[in-house]
C-alpha atoms as a PDB file:
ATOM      1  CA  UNK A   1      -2.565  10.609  -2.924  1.00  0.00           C
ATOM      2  CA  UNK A   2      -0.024   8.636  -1.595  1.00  0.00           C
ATOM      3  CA  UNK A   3      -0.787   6.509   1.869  1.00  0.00           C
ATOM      4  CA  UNK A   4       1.123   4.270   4.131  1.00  0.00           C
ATOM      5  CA  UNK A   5      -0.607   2.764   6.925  1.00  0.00           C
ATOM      6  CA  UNK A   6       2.270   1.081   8.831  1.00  0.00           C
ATOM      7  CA  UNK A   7       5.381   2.663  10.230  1.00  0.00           C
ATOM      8  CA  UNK A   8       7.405   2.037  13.062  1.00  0.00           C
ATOM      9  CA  UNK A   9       9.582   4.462  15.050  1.00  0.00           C
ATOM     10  CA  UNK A  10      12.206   3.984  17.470  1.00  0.00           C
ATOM     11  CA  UNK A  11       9.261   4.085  20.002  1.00  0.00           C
ATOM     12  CA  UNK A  12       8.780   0.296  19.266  1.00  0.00           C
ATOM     13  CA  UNK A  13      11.619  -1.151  17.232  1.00  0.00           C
ATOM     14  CA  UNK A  14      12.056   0.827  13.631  1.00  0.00           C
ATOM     15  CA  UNK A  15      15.582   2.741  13.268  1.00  0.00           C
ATOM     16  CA  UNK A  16      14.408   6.063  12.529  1.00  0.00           C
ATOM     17  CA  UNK A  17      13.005   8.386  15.204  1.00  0.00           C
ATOM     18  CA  UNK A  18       9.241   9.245  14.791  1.00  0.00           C
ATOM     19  CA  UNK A  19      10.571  13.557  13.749  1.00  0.00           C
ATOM     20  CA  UNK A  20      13.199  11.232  11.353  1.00  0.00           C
ATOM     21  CA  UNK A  21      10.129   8.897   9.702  1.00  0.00           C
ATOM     22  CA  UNK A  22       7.493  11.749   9.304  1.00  0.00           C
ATOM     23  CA  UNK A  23      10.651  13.652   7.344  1.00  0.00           C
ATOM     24  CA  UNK A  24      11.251  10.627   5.537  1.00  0.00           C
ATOM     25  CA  UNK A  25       8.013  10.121   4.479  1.00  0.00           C
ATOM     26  CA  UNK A  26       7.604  13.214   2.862  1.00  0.00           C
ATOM     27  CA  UNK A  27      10.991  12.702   1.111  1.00  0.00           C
ATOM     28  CA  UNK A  28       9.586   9.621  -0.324  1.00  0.00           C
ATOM     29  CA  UNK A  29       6.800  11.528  -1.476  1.00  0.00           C
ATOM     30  CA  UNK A  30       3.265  10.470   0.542  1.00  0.00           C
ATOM     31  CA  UNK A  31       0.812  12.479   1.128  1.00  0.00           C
ATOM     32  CA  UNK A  32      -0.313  10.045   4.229  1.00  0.00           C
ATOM     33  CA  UNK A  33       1.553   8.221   6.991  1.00  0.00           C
ATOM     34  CA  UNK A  34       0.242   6.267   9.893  1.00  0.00           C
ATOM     35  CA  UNK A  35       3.053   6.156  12.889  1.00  0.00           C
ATOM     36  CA  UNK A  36       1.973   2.452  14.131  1.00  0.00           C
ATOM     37  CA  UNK A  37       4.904   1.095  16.629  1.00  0.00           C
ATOM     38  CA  UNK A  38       4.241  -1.518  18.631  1.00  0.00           C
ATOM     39  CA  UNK A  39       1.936  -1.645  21.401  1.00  0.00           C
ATOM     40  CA  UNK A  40       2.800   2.075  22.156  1.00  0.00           C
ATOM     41  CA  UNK A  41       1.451   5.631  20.978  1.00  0.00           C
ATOM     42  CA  UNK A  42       5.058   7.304  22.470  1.00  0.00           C
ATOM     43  CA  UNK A  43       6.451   8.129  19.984  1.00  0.00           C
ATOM     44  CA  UNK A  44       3.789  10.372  18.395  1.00  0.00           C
ATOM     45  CA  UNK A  45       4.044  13.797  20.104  1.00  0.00           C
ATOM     46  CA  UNK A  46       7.354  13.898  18.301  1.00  0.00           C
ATOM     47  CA  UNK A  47       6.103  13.279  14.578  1.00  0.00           C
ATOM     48  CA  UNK A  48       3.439  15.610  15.540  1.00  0.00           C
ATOM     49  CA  UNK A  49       5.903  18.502  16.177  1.00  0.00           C
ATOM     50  CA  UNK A  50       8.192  17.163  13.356  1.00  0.00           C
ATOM     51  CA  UNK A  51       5.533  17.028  10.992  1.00  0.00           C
ATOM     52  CA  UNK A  52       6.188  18.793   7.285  1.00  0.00           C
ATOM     53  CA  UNK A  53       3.755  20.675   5.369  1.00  0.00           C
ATOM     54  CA  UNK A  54       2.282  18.213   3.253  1.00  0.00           C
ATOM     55  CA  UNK A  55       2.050  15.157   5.105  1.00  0.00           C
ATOM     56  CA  UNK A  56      -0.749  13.917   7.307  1.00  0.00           C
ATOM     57  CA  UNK A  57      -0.062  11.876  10.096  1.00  0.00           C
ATOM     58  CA  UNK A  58      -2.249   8.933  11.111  1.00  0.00           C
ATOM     59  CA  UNK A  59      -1.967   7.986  14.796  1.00  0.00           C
ATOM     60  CA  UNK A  60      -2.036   4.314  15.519  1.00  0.00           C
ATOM     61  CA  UNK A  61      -0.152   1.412  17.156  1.00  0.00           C
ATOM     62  CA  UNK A  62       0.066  -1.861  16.256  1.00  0.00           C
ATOM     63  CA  UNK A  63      -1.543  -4.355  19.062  1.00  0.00           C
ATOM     64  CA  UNK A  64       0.020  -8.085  20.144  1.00  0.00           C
ATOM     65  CA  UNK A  65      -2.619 -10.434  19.860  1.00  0.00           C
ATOM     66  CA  UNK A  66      -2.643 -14.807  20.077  1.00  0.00           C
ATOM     67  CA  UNK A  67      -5.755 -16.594  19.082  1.00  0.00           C
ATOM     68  CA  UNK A  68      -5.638 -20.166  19.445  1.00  0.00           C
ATOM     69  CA  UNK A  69      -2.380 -20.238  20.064  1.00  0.00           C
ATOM     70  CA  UNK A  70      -1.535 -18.158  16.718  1.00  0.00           C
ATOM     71  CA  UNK A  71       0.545 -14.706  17.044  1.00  0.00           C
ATOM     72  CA  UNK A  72      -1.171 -12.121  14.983  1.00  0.00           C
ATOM     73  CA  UNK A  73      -1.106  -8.336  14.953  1.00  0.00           C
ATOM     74  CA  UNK A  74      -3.935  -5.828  14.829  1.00  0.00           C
ATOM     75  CA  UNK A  75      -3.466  -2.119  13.991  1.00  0.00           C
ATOM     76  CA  UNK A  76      -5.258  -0.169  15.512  1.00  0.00           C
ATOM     77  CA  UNK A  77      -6.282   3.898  14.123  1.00  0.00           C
ATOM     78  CA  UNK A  78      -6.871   6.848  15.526  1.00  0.00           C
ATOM     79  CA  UNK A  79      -8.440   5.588  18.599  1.00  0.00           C
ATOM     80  CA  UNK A  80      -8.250   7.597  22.460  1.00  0.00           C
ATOM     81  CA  UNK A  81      -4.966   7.434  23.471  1.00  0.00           C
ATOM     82  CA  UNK A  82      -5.458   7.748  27.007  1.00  0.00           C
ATOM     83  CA  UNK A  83      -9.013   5.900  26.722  1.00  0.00           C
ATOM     84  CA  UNK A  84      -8.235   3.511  30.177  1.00  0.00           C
ATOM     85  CA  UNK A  85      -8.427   0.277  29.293  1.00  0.00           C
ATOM     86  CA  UNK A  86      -7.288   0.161  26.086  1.00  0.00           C
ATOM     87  CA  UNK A  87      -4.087   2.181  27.541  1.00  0.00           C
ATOM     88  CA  UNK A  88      -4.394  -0.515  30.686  1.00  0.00           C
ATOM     89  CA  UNK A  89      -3.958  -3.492  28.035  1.00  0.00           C
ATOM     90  CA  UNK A  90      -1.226  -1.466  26.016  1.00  0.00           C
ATOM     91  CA  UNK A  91       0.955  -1.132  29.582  1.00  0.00           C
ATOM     92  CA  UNK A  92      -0.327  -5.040  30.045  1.00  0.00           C
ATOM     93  CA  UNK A  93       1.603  -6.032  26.843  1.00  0.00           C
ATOM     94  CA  UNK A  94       4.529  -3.715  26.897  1.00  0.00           C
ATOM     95  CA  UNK A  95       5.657  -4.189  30.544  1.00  0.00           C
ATOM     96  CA  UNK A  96       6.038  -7.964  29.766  1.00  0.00           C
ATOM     97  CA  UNK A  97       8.361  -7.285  26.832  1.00  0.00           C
ATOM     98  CA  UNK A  98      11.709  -6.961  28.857  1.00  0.00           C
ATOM     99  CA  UNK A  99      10.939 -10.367  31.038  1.00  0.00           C
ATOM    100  CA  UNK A 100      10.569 -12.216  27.719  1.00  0.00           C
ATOM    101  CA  UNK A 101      13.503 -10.995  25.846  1.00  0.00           C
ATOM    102  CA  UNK A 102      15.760 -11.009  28.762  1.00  0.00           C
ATOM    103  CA  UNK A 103      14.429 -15.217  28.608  1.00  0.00           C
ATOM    104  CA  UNK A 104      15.245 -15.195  25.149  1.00  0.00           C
ATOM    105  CA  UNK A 105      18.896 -13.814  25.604  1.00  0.00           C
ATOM    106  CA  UNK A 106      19.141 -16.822  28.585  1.00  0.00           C
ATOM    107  CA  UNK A 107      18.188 -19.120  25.381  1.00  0.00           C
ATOM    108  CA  UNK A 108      20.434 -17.936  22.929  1.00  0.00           C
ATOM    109  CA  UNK A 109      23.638 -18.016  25.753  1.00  0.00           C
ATOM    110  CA  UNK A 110      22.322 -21.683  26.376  1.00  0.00           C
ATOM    111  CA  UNK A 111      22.781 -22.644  22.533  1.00  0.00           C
ATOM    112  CA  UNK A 112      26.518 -21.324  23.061  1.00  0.00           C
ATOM    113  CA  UNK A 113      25.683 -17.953  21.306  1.00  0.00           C
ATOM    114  CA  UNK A 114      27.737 -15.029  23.096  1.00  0.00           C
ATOM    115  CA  UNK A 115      24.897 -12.186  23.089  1.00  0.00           C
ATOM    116  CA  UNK A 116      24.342 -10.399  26.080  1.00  0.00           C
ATOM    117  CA  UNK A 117      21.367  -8.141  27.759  1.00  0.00           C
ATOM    118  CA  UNK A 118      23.589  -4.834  27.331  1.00  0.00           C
ATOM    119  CA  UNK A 119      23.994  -5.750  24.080  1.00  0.00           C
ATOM    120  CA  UNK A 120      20.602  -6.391  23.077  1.00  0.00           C
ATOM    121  CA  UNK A 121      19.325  -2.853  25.752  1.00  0.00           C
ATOM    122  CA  UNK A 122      21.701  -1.005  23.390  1.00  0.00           C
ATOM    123  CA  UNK A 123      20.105  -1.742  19.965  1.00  0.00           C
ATOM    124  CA  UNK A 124      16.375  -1.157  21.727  1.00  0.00           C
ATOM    125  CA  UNK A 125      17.548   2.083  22.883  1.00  0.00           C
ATOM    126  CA  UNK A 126      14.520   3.649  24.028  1.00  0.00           C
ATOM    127  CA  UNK A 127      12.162   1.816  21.971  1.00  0.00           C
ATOM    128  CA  UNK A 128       9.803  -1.019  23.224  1.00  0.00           C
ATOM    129  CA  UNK A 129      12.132  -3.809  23.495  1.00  0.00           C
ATOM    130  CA  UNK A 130      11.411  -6.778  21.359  1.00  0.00           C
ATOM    131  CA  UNK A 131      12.127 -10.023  19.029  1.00  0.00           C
ATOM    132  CA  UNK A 132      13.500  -7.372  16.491  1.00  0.00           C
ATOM    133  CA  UNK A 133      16.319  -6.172  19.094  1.00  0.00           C
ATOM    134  CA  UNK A 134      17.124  -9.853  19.541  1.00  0.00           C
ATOM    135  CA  UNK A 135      17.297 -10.394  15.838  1.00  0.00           C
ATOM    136  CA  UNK A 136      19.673  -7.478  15.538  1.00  0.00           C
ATOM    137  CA  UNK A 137      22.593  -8.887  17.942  1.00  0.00           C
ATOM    138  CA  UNK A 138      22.217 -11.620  16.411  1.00  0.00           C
ATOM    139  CA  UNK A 139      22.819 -10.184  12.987  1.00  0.00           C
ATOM    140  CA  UNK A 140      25.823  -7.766  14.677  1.00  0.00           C
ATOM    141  CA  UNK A 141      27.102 -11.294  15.946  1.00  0.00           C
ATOM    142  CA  UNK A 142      27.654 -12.450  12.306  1.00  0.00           C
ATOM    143  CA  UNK A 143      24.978 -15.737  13.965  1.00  0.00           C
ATOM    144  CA  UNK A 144      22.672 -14.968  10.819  1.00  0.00           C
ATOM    145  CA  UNK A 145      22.834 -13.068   7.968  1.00  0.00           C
ATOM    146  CA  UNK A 146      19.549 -10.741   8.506  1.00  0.00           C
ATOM    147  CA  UNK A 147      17.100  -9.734  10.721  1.00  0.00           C
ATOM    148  CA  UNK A 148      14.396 -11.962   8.289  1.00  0.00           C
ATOM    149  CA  UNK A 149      16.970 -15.123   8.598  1.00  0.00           C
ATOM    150  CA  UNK A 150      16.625 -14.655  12.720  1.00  0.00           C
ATOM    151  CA  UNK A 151      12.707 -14.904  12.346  1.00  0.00           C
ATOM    152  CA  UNK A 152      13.296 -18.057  10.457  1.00  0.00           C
ATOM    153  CA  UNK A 153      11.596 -20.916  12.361  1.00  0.00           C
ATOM    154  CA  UNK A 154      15.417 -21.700  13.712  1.00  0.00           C
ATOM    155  CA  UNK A 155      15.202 -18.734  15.927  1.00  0.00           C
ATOM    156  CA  UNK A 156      12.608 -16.509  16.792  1.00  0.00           C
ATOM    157  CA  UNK A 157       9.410 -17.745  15.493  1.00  0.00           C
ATOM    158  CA  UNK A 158       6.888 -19.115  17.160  1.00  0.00           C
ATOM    159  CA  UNK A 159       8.059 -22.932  18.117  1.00  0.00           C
ATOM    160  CA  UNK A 160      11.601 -21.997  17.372  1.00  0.00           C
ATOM    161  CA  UNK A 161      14.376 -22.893  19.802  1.00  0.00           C
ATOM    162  CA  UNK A 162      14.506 -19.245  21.524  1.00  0.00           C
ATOM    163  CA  UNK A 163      11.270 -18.274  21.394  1.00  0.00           C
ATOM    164  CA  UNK A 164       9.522 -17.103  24.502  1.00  0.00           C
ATOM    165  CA  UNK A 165       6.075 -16.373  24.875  1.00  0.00           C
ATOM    166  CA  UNK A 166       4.694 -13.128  25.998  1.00  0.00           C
ATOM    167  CA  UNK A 167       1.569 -11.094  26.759  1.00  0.00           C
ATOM    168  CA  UNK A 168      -0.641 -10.978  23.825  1.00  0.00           C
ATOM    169  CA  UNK A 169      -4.628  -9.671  23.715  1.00  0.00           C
ATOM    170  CA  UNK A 170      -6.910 -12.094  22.466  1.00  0.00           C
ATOM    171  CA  UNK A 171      -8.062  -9.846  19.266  1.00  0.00           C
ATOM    172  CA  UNK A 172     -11.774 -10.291  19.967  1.00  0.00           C
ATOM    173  CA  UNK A 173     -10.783  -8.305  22.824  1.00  0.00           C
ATOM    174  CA  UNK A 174      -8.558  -5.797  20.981  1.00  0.00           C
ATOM    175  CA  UNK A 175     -11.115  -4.980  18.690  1.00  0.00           C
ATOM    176  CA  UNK A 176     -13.762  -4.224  21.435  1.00  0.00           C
ATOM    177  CA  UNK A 177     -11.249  -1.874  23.161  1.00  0.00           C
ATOM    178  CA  UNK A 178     -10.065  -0.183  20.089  1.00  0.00           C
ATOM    179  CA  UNK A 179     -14.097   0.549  19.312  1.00  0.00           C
ATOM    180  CA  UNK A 180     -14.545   1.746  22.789  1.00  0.00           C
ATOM    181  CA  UNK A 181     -11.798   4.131  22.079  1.00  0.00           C
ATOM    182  CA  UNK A 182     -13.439   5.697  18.972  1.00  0.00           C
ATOM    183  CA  UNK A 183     -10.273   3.347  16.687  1.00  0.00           C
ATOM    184  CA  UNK A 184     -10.636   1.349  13.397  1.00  0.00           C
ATOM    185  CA  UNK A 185      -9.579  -1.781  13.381  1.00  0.00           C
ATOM    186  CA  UNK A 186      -6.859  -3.448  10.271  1.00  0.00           C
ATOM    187  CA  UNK A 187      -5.639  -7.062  10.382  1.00  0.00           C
ATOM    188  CA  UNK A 188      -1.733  -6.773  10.027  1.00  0.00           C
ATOM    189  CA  UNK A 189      -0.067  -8.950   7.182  1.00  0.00           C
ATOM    190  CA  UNK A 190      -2.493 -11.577   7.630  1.00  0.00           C
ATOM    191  CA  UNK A 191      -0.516 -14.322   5.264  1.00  0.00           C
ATOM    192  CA  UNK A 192       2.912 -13.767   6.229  1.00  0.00           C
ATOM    193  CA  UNK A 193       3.677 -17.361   6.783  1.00  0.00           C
ATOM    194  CA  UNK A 194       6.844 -16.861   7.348  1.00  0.00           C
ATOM    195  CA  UNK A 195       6.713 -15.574  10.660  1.00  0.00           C
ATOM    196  CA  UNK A 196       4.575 -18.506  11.774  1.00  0.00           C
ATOM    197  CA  UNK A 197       1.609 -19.683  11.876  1.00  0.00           C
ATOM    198  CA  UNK A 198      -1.432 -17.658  10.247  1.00  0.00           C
ATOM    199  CA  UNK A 199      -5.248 -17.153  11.499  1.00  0.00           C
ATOM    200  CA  UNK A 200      -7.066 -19.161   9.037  1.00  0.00           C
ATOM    201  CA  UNK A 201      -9.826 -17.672   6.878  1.00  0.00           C
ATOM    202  CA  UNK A 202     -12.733 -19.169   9.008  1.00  0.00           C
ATOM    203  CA  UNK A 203     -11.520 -17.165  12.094  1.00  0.00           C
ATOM    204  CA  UNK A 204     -10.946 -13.954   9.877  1.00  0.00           C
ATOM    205  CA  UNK A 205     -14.512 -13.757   9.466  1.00  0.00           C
ATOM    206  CA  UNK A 206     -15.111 -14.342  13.098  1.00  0.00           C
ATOM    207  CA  UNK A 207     -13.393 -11.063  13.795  1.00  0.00           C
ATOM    208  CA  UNK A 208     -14.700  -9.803  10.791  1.00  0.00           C
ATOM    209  CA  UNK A 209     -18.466 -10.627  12.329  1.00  0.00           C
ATOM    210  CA  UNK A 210     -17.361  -9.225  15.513  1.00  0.00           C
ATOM    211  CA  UNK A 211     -16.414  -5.824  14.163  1.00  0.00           C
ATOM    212  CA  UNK A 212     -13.224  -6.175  12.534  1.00  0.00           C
ATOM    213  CA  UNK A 213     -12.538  -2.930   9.738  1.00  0.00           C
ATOM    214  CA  UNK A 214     -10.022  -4.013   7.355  1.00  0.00           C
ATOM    215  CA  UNK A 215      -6.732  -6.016   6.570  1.00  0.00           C
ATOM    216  CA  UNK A 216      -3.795  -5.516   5.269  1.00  0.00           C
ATOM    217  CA  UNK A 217      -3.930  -6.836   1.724  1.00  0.00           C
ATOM    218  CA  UNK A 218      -1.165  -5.243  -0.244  1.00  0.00           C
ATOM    219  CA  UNK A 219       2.111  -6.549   2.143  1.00  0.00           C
ATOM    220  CA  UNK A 220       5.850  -6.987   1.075  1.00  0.00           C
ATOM    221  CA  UNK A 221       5.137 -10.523   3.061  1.00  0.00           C
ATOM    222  CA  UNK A 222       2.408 -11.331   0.359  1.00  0.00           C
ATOM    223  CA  UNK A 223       2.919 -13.038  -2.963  1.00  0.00           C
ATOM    224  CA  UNK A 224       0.859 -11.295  -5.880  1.00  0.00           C
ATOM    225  CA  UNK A 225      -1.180 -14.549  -6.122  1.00  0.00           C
ATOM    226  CA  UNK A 226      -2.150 -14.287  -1.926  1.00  0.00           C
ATOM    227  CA  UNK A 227      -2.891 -10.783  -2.237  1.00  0.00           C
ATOM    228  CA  UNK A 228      -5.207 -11.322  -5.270  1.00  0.00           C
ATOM    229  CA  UNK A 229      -7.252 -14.380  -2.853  1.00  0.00           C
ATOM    230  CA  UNK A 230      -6.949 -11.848   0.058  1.00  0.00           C
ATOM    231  CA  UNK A 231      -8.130  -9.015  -1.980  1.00  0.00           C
ATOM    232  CA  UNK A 232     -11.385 -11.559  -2.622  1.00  0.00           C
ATOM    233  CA  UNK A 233     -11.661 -12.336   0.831  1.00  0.00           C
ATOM    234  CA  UNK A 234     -11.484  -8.734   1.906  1.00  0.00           C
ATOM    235  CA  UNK A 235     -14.502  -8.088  -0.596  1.00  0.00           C
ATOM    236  CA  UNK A 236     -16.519 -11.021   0.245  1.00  0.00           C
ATOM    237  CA  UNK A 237     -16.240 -10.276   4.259  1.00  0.00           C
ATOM    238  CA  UNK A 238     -17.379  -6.755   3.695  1.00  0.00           C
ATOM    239  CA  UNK A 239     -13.610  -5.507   5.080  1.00  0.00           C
ATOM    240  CA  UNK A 240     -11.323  -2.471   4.257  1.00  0.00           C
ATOM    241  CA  UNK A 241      -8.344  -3.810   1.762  1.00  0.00           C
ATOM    242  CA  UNK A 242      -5.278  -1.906   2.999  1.00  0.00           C
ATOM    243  CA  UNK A 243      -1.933  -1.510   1.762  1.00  0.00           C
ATOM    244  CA  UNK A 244       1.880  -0.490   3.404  1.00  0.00           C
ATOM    245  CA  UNK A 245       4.935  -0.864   3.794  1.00  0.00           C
ATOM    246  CA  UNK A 246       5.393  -2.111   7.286  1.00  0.00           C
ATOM    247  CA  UNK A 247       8.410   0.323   7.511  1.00  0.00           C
ATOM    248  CA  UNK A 248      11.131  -0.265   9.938  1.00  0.00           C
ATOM    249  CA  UNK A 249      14.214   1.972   8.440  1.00  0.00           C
ATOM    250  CA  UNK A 250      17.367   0.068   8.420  1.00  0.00           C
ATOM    251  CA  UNK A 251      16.090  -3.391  10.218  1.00  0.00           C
ATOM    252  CA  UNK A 252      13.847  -4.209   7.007  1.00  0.00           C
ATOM    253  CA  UNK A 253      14.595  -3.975   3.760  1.00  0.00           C
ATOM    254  CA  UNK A 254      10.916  -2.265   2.841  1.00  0.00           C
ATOM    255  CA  UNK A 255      11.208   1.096   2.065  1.00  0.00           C
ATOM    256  CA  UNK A 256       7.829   3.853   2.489  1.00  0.00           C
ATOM    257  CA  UNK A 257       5.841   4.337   0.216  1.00  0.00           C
ATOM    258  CA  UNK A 258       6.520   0.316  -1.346  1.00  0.00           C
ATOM    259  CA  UNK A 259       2.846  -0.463  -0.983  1.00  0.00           C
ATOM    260  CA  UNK A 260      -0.208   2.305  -0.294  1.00  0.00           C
ATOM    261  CA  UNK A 261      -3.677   2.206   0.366  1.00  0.00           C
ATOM    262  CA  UNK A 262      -6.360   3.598  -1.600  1.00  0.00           C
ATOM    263  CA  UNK A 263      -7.391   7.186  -1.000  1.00  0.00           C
ATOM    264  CA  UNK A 264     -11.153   6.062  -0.809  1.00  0.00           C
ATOM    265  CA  UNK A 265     -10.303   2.846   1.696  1.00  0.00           C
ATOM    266  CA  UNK A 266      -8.640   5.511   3.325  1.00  0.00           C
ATOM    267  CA  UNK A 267     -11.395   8.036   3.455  1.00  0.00           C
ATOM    268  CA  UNK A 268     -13.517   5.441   5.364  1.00  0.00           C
ATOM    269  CA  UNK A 269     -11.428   4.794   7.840  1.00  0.00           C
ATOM    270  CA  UNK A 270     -11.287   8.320   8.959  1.00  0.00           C
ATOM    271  CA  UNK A 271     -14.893   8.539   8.823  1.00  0.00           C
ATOM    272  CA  UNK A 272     -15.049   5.445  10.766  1.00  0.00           C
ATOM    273  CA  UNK A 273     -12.365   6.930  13.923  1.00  0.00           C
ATOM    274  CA  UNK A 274     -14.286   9.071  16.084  1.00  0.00           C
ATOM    275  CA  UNK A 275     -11.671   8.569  18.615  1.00  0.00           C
ATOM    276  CA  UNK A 276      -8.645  10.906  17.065  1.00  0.00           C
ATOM    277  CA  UNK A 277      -8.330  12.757  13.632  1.00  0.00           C
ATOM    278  CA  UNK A 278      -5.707  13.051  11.020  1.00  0.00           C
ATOM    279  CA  UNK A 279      -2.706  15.004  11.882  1.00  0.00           C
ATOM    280  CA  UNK A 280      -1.868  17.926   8.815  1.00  0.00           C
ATOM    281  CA  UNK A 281       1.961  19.429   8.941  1.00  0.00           C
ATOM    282  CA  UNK A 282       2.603  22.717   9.134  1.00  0.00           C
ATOM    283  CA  UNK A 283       5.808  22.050   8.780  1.00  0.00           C
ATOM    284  CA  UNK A 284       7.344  20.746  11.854  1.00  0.00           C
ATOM    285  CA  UNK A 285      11.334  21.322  12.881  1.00  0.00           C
END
């Protein structure tokens, strides 16, 4: 089997709609896909339907969290959509998102760099408008080379000269909800330094001790010799080791399928969801 835990749609801030990733997927031969767009579960009534024979969806979303002043990411897995509070904190985060990058457009005009709202409205589209959207004009506006080159501490990481804070769940928090709503818990590329700042190892196992699943070991973000020490870590915490792409269609250059999870890693954490099951196509339109 062939498994990819993290996917984003145009629901969030991926290129492909969610009917257009579940049909990639299958193209790119998994067996497994988890639709896990940012802060939102929108777009997965429309992979459902879309859905091919073959492929399994996984429904997830991937939550906006700060500890200590550190942005990190939590995906969360077949939890209770509609589970109130959880959805409460989800709304929380995601109606904040067009206050903060409307800020970071008043930066970037500031620094003499002609983007505009409209601009940056028309590349979100209908997804959940974020950093990624911002990092796109600028890449249309010839300002950097690539959406990775705008995350560059220059730009849009945390402490660079645009950046805006928003909304973010402390993840002691998240992972309480995401429990409450029947989810399993994965830290998100938890050594991708170059985004920003990382959680260091000591709070891993805090959230590990407080009910913490898994994280994401195998990570285009991860040099062979990180994932080998988080692959150790992972072990010696007692915590899932998973592995994905962390597909965005066009706005990365990851493609599906570039890093998987293991079928038995996988296998527990559908054991461990009581909140939602795994999707099978039937194949969808």
């Amino acid at each position: 089997m062939r498994i990819d835990l993290h996917a984003h749609s145009t629901a969030s801030d991926g290129t492909d709609s969610p009917a257009e990733l579940v049909r990639n997927a299958a193209a790119a031969g998994l067996d497994v896909v988890a639709l896990t767009d940012h802060d939102t579960t929108r777009g997965h009534a429309e992979a459902v339907a879309a859905l091919p024979e073959g492929l399994t969806l996984v429904a997830g979303a991937e939550l906006s969290c700060r500890l200590d002043g550190v942005s990190m990411h939590l995906l969360a897995y077949l939890f209770d959509p509609e589970e109130p509070e959880l959805l409460a904190e989800r709304e929380l985060i995601r109606d904040d998102r067009v206050p903060r990058a409307r800020s970071m457009v008043a930066k970037l005009q500031g620094l003499g760099v002609p983007v505009t709202w409209e601009q940056v409205a028309r590349i979100a589209g209908d997804g959940s408008v974020g950093r990624p959207h911002v990092a796109s004009a600028l890449v249309e506006l010839g300002v950097v080379g690539s959406v990775s080159e705008a995350f560059g501490g220059d730009w849009l990481a945390d402490g660079g000269r645009v950046y805006v804070p928003k909304h973010e769940t402390n993840p002691f928090d998240a992972i309480r909800l995401v429990k409450a709503a029947g989810g399993v818990t994965v830290l998100a590329h938890p050594a991708a330094a170059k985004r920003g700042r990382t959680v260091p190892e000591a709070a891993i196992a805090e959230l590990a001790t407080a009910g913490l699943d898994g994280m994401e070991v195998d990570h285009m973000e991860h040099e062979p010799a990180t994932r080998a020490r988080l692959r150790g870590l992972a072990a010696e915490l007692g915590l899932l080791g998973t592995g994905s792409s962390d597909y965005h269609g066009s706005r990365k250059t990851c493609v599906l399928g570039e890093y998987t999870t293991d079928p038995e890693v996988y296998g527990e954490i559908t054991r461990r969801a009581t909140g939602a099951f795994p999707v099978p196509g039937t194949g969808g339109a």
